[in-house]
N, C-alpha and C. Protein backbone atom coordinates (compact mmCIF):
# COMPACT_ATOMS: atom_id res chain seq x y z
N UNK A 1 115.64 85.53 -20.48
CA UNK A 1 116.91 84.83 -20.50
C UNK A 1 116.76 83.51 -19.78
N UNK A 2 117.64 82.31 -20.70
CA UNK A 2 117.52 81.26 -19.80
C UNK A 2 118.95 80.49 -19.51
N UNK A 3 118.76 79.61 -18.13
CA UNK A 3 120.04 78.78 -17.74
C UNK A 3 119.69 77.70 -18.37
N UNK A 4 120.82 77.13 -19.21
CA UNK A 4 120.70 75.71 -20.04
C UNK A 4 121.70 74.55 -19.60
N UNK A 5 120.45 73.23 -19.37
CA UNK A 5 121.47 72.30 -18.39
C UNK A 5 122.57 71.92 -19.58
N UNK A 6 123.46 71.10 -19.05
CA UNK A 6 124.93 71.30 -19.54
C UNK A 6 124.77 70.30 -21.24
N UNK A 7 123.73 69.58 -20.95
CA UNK A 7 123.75 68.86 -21.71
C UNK A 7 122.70 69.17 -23.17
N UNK A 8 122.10 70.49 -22.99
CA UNK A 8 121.19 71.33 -23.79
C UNK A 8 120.13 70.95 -23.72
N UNK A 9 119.92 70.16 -22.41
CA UNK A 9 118.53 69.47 -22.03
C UNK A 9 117.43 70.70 -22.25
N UNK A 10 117.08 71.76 -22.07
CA UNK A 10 116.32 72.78 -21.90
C UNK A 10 116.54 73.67 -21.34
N UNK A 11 115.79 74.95 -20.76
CA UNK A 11 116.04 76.03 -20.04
C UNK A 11 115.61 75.47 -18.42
N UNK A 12 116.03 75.85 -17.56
CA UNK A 12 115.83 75.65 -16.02
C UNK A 12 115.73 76.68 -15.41
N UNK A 13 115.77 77.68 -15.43
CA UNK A 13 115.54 78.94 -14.95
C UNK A 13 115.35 80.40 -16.13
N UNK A 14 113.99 80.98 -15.59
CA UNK A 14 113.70 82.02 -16.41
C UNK A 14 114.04 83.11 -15.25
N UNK A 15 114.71 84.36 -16.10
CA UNK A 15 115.15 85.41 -15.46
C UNK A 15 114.10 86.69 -16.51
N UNK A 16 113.09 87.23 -15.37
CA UNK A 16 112.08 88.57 -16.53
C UNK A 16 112.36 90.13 -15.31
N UNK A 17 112.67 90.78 -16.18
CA UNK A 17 113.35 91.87 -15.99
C UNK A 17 111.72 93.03 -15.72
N UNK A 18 111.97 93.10 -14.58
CA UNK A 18 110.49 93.94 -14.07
C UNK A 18 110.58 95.40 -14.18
N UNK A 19 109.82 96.10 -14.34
CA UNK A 19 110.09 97.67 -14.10
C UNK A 19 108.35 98.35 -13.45
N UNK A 20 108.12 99.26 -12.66
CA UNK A 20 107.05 99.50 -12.60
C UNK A 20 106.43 100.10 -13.64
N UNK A 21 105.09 100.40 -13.84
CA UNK A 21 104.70 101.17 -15.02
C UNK A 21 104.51 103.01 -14.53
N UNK A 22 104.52 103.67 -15.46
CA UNK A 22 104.25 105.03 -15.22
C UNK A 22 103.03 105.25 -14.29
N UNK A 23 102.89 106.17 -13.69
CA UNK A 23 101.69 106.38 -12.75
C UNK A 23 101.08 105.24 -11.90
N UNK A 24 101.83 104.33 -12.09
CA UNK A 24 101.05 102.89 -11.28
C UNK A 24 101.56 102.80 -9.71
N UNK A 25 100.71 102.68 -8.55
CA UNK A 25 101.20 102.40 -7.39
C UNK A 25 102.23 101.46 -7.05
N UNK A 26 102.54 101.62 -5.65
CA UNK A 26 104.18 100.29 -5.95
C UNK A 26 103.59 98.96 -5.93
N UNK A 27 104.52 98.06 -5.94
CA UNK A 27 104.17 96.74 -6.26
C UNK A 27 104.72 95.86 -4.77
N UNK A 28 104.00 95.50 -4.26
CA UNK A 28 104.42 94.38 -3.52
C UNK A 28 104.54 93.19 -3.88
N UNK A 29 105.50 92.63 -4.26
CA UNK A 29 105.99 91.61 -4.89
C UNK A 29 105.44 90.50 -3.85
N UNK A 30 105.91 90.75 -2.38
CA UNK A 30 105.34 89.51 -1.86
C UNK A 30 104.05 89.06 -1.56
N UNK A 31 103.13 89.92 -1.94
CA UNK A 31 101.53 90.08 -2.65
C UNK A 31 101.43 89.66 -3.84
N UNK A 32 101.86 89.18 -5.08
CA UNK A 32 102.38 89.62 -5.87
C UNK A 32 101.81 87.50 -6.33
N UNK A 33 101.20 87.38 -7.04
CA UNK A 33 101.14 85.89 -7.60
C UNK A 33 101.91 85.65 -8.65
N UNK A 34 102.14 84.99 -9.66
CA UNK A 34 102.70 84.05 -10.89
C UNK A 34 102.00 82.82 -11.29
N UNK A 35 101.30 82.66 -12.33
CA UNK A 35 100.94 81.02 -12.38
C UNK A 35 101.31 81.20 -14.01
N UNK A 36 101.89 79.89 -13.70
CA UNK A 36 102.65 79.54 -15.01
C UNK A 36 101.68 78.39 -15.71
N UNK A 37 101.50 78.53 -16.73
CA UNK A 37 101.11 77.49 -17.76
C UNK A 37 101.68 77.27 -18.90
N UNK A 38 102.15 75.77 -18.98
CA UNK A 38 102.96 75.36 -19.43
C UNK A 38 102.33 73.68 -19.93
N UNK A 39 103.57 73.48 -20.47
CA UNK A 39 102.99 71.83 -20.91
C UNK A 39 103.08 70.93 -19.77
N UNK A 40 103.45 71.16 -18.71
CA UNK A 40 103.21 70.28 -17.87
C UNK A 40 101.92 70.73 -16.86
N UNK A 41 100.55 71.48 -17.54
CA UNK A 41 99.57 72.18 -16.84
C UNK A 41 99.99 73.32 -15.92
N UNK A 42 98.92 73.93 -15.13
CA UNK A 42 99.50 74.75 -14.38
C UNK A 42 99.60 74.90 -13.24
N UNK A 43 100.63 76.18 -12.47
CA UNK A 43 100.92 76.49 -10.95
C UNK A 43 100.67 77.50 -10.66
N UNK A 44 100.75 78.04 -9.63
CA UNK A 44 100.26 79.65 -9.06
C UNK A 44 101.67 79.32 -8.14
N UNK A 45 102.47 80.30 -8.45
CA UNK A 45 104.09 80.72 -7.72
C UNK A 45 103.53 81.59 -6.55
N UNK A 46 104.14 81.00 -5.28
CA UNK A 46 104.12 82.89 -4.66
C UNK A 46 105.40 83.22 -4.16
N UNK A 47 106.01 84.50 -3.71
CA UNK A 47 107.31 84.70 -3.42
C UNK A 47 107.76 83.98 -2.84
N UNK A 48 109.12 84.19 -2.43
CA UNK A 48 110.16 83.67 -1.67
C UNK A 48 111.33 84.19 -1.72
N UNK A 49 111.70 85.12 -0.32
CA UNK A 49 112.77 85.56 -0.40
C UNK A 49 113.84 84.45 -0.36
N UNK A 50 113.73 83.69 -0.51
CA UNK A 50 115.39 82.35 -0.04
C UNK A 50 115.39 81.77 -1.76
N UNK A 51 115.17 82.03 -2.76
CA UNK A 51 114.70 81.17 -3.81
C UNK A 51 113.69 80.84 -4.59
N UNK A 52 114.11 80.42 -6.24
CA UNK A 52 112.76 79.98 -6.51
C UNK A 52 112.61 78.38 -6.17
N UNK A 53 111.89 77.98 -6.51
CA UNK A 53 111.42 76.60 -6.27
C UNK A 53 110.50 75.90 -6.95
N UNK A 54 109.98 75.01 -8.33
CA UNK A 54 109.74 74.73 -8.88
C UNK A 54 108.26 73.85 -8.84
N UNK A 55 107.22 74.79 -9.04
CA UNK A 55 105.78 74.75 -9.16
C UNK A 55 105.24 75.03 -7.55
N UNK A 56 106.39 76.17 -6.49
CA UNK A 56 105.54 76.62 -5.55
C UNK A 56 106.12 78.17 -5.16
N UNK A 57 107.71 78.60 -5.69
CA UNK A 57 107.66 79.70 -5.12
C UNK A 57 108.40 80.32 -6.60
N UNK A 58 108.81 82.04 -6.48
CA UNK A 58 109.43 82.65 -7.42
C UNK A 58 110.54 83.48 -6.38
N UNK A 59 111.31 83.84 -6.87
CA UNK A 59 112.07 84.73 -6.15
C UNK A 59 112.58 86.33 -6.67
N UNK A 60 112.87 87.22 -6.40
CA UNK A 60 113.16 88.81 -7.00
C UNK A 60 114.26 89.23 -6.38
N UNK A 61 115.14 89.75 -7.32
CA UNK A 61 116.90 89.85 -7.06
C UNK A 61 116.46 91.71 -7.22
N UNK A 62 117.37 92.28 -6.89
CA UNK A 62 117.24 93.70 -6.80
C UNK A 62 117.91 93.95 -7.68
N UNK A 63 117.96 94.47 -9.36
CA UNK A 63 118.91 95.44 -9.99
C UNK A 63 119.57 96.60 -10.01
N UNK A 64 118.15 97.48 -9.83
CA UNK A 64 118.47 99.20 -9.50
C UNK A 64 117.30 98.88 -7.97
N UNK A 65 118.00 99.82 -6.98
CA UNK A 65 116.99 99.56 -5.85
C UNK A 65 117.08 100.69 -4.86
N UNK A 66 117.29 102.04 -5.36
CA UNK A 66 117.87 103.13 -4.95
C UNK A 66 117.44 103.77 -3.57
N UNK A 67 116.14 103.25 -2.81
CA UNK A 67 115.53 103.17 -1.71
C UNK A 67 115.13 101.95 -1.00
N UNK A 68 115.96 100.92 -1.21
CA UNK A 68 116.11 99.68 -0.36
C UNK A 68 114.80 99.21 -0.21
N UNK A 69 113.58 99.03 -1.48
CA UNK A 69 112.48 98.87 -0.96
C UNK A 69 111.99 97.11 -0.95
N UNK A 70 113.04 97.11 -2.03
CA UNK A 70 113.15 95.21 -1.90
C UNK A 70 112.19 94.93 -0.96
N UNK A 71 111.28 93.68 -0.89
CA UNK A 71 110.65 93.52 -2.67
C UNK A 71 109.53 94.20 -2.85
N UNK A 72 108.93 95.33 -2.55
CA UNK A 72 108.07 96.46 -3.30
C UNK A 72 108.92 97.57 -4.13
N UNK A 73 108.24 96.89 -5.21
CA UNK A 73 108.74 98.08 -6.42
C UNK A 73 108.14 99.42 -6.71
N UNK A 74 109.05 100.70 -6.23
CA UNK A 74 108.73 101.70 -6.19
C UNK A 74 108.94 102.19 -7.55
N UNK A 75 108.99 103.96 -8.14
CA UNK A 75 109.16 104.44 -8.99
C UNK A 75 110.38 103.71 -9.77
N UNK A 76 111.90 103.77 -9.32
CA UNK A 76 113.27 103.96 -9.52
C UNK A 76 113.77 102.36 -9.77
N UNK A 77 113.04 101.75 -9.63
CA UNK A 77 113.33 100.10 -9.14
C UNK A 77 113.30 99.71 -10.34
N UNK A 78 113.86 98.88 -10.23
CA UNK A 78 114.17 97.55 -11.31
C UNK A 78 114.66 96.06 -10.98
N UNK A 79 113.82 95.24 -10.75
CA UNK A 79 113.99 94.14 -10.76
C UNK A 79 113.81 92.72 -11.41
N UNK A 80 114.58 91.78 -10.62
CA UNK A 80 114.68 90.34 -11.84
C UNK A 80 113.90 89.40 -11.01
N UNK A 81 112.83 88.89 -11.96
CA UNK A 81 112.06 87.96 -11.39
C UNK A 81 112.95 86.38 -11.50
N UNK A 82 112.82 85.34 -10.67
CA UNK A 82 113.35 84.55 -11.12
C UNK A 82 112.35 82.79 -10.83
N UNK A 83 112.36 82.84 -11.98
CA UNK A 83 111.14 81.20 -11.84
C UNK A 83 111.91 80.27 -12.23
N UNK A 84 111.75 79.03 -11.43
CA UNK A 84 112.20 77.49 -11.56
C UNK A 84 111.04 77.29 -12.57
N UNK A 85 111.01 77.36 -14.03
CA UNK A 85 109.95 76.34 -15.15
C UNK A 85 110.11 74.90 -14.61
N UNK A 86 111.16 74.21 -13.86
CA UNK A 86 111.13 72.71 -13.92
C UNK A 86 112.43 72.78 -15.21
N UNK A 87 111.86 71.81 -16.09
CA UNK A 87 112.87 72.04 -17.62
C UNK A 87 111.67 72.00 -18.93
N UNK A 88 112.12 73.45 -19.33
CA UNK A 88 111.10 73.57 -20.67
C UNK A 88 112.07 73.15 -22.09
N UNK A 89 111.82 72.30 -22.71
CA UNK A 89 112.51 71.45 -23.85
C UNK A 89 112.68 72.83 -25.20
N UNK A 90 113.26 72.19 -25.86
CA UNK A 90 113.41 73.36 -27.22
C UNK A 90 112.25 73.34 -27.78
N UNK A 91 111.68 74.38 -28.49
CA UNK A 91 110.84 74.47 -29.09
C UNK A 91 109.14 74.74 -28.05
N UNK A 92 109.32 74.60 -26.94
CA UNK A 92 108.21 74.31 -26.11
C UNK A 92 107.77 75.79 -25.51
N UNK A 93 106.88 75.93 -24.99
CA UNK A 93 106.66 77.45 -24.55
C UNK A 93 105.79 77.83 -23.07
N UNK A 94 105.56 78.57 -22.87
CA UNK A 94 105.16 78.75 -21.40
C UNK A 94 104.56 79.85 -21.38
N UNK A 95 103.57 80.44 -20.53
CA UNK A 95 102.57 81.51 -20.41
C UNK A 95 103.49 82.24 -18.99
N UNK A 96 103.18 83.10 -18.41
CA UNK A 96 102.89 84.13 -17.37
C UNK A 96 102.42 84.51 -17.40
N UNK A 97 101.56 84.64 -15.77
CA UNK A 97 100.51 85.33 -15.54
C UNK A 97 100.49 86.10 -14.31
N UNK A 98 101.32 87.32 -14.12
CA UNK A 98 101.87 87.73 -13.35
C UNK A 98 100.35 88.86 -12.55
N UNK A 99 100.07 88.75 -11.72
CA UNK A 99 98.95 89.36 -10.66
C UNK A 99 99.10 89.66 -9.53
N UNK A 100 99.16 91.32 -9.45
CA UNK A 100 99.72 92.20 -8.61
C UNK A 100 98.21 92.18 -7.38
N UNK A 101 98.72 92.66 -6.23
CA UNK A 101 97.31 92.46 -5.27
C UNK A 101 96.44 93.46 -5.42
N UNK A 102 96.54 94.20 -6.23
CA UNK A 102 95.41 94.94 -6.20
C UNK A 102 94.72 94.51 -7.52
N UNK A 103 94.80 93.45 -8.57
CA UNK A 103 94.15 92.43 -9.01
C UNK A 103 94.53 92.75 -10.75
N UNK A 104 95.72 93.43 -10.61
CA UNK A 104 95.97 93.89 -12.13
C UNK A 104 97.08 92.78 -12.60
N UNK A 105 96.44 92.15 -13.93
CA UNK A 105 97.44 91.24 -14.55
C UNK A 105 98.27 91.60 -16.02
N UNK A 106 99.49 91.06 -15.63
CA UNK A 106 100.29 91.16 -16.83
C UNK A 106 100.47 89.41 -17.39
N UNK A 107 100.28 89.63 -18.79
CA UNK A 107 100.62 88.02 -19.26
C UNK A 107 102.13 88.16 -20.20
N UNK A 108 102.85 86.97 -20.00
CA UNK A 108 104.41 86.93 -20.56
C UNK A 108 104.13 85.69 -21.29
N UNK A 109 104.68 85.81 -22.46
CA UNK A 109 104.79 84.46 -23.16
C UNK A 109 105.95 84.41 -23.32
N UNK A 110 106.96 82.96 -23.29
CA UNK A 110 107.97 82.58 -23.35
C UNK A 110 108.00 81.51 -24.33
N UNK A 111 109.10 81.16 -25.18
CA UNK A 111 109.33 80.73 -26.21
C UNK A 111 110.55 79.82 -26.13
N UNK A 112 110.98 78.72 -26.30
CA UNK A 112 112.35 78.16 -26.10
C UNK A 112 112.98 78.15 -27.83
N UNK A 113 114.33 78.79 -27.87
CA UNK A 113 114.52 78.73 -29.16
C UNK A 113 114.62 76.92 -29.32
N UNK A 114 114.34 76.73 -30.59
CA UNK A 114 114.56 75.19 -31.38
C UNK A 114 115.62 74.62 -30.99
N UNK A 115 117.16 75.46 -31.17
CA UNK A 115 117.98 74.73 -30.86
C UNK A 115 118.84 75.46 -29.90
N UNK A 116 119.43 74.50 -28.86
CA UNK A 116 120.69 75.25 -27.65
C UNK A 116 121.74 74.83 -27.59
N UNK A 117 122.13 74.11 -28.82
CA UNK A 117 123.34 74.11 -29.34
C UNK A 117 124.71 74.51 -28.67
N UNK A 118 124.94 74.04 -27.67
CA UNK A 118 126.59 75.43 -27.66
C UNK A 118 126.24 76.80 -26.74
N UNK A 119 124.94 76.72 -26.34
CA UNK A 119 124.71 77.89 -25.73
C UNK A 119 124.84 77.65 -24.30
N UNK A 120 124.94 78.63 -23.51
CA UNK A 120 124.55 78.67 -22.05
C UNK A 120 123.32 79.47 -21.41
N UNK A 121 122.86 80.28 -22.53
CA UNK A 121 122.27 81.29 -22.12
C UNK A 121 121.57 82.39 -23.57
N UNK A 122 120.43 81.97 -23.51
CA UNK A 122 119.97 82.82 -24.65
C UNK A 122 118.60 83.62 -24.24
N UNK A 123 118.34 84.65 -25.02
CA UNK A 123 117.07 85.01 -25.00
C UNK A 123 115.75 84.44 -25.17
N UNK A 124 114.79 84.50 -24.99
CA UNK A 124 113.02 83.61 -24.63
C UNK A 124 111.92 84.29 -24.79
């Protein structure tokens, strides 16, 4: 999901909906890297509980958090990652490269629809 500046300039904030995997140990998020590649080359994010911040930190909101483990994601958890892209234009796209500390990576590709028309908020 993205926030679209008022003027349909692009997306400004990506929101990716985390869950742990089956049998996988917890996740320490603030261990926890991001490097984004994108058309403006790339960054390596690392947490930040106060915010994201655009080509140095990411931030994680708690959804389901049923043992207050914020920000290590246990079994029950569910959380929202949240990255400053800067502004990714329509049509333009972006990698994730999300790397947990014990050295296991997940990759996200993101997509900007063509047009944001009228929107505030669409899927990516």
């Amino acid at each position: 999901n993205g926030n679209y500046n008022a003027g349909g300039g692009g997306v400004n904030e990506l929101n990716v909906i985390a869950i742990k995997g089956s049998g996988a140990d917890q996740i320490n998020m603030e261990e926890t890297t991001i490097t984004t590649i994108g058309p403006d080359g790339s960054t390596t994010l690392t947490y930040s509980d106060s915010g994201a911040t655009k080509d140095q930190t990411y931030t994680v909101e708690a959804i389901q958090d049923d043992d207050n483990s914020l920000p290590v994601m246990t079994d029950s958890d569910r959380f929202r990652i949240v990255i400053d892209p800067g502004t990714l234009e329509t049509g333009e796209t972006m990698t994730l490269e999300v790397t947990t500390e014990s050295g296991a990576t997940t990759e996200i590709r993101v997509s900007v629809p063509n047009t944001l028309a009228g929107e505030s908020a669409v899927q990516v």
